[in-house]
N, C-alpha and C. Protein backbone atom coordinates (compact mmCIF):
# COMPACT_ATOMS: atom_id res chain seq x y z
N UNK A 1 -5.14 -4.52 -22.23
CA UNK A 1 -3.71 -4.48 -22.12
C UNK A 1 -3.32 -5.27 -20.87
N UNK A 2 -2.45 -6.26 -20.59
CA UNK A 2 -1.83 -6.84 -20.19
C UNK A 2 -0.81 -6.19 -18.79
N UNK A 3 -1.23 -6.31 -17.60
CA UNK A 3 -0.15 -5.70 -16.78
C UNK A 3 0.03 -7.06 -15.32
N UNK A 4 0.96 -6.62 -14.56
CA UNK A 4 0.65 -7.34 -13.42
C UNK A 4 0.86 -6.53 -12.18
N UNK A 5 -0.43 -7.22 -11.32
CA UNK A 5 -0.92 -6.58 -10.32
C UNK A 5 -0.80 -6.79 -9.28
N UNK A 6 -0.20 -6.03 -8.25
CA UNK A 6 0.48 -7.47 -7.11
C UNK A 6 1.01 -8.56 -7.07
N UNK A 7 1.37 -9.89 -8.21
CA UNK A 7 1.44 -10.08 -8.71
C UNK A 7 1.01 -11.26 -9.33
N UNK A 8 -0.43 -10.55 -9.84
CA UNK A 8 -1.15 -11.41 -10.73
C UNK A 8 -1.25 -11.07 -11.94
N UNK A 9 -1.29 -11.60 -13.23
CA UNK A 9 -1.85 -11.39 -14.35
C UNK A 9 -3.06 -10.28 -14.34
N UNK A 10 -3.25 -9.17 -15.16
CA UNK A 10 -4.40 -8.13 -14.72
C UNK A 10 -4.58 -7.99 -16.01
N UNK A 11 -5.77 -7.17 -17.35
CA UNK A 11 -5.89 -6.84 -17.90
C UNK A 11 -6.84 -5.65 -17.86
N UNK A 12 -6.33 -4.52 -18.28
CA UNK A 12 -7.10 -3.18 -18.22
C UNK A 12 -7.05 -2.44 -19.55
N UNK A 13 -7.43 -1.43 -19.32
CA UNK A 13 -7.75 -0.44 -20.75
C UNK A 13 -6.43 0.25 -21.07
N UNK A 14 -6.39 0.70 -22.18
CA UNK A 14 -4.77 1.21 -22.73
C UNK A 14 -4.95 2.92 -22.23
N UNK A 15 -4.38 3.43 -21.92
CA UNK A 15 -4.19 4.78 -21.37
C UNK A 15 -4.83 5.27 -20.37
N UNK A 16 -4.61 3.55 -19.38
CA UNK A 16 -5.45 4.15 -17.91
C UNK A 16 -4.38 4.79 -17.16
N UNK A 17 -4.74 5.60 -16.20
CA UNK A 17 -3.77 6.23 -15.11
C UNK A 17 -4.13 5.44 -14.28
N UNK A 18 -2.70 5.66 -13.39
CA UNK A 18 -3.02 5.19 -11.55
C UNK A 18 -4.22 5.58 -11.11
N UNK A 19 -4.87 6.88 -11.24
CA UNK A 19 -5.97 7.58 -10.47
C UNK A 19 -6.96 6.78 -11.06
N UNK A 20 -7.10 6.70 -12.37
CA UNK A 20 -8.44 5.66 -12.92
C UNK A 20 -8.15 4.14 -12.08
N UNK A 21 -7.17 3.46 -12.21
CA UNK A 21 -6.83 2.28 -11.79
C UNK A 21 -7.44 1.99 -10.45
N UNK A 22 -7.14 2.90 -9.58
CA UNK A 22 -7.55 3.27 -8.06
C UNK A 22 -8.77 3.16 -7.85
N UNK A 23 -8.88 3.91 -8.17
CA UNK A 23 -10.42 4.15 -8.58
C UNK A 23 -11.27 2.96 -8.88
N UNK A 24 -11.26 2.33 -9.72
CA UNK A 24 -11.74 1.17 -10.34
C UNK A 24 -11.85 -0.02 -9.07
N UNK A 25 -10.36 -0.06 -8.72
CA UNK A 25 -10.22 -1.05 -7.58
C UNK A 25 -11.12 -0.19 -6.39
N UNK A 26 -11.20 0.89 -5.84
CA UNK A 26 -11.79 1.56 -4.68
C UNK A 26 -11.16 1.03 -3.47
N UNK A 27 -9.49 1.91 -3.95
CA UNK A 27 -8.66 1.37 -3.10
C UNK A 27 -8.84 2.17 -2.25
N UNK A 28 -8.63 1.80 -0.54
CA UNK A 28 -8.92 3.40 0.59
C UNK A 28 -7.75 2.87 1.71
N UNK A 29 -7.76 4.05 1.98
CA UNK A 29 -7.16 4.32 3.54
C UNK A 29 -5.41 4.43 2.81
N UNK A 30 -4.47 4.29 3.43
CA UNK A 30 -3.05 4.88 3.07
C UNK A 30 -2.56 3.86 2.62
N UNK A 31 -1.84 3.98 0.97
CA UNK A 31 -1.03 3.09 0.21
C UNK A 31 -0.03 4.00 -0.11
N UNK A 32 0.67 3.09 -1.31
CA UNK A 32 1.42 3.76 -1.90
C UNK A 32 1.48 3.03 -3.54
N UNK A 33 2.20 3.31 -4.41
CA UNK A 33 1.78 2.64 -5.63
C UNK A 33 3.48 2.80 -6.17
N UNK A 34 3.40 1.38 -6.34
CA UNK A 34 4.99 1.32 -7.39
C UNK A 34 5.24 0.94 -8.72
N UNK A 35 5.70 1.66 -9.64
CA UNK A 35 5.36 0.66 -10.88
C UNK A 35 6.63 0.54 -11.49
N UNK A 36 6.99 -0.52 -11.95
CA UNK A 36 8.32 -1.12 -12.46
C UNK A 36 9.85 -1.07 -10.85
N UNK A 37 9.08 -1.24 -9.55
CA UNK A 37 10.25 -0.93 -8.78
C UNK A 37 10.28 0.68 -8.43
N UNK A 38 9.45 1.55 -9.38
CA UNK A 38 9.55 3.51 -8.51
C UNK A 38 8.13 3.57 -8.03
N UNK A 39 8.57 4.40 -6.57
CA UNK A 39 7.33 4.24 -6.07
C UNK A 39 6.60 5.72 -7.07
N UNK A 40 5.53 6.01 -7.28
CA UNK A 40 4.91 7.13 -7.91
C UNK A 40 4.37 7.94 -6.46
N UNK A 41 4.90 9.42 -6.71
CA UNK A 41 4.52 10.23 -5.98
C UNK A 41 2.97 10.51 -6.31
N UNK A 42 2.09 10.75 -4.79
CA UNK A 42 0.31 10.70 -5.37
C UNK A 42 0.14 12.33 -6.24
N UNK A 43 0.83 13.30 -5.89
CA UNK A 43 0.78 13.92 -7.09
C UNK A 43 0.46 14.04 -8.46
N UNK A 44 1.68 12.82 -9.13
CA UNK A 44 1.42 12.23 -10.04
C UNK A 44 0.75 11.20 -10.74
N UNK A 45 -0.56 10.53 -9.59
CA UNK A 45 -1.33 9.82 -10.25
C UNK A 45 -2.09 9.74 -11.23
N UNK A 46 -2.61 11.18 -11.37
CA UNK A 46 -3.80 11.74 -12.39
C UNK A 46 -2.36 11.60 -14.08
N UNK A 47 -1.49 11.87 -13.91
CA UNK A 47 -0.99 12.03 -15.49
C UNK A 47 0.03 10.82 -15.35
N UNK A 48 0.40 10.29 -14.23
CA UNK A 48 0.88 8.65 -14.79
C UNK A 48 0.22 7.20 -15.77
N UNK A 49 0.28 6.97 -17.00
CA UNK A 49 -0.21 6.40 -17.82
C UNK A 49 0.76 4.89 -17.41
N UNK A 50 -0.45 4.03 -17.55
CA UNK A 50 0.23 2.82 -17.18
C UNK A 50 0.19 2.17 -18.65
N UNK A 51 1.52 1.02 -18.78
CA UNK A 51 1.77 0.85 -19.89
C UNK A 51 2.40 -0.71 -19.70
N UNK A 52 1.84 -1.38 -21.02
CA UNK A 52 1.74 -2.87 -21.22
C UNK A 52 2.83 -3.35 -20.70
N UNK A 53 2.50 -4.34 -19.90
CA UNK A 53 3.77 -5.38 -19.21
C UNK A 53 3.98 -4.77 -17.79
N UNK A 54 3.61 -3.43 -17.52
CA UNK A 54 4.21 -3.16 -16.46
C UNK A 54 3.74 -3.96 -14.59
N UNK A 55 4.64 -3.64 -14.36
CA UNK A 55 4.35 -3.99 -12.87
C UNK A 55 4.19 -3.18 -12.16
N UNK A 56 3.12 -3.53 -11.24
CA UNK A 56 2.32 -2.50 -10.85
C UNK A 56 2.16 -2.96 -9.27
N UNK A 57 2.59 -2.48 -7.79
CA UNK A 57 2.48 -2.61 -6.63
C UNK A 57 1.76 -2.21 -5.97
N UNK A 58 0.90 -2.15 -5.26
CA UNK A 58 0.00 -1.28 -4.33
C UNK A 58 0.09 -1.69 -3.15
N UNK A 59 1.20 -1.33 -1.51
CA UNK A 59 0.97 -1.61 -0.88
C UNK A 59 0.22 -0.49 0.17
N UNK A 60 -0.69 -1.10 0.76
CA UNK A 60 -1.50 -0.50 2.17
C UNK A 60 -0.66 -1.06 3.03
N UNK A 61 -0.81 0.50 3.75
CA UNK A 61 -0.12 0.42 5.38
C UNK A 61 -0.97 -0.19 6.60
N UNK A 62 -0.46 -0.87 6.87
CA UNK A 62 -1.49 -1.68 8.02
C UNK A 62 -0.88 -1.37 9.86
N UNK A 63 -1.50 -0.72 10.29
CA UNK A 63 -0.93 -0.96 11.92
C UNK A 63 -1.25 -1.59 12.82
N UNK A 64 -0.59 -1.58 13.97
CA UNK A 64 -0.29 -3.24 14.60
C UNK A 64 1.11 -2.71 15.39
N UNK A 65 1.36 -3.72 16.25
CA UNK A 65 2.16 -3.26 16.88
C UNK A 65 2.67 -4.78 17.99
């Protein structure tokens, strides 16, 4: 299935969640995840189903000063 990822062209499996997605990538340390423009509360990662076309954000917090 067809999504974009930061925004690149991505293709993944049909009824992955954020938490699988994450996972997969072995994303770490503090993000946040937006998809279509809402950020998703991490709560809801495990039962958010990502779905064809969508856009998908992941930014990490970086510090600096």
């Amino acid at each position: 299935m067809d999504v974009t990822l930061n925004g690149d062209a991505c293709t993944i499996e049909q009824e992955t969640t954020i938490e699988k997605l994450i996972s997969n990538l072995a994303v770490e340390g503090k993000f946040a995840i937006e998809i279509n423009q809402q950020i998703i509360p991490r709560s809801k990662y495990a039962e958010t189903v990502i779905h064809l076309d969508d856009n998908i954000e992941i930014v990490q917090a970086i510090g600096g000063g």
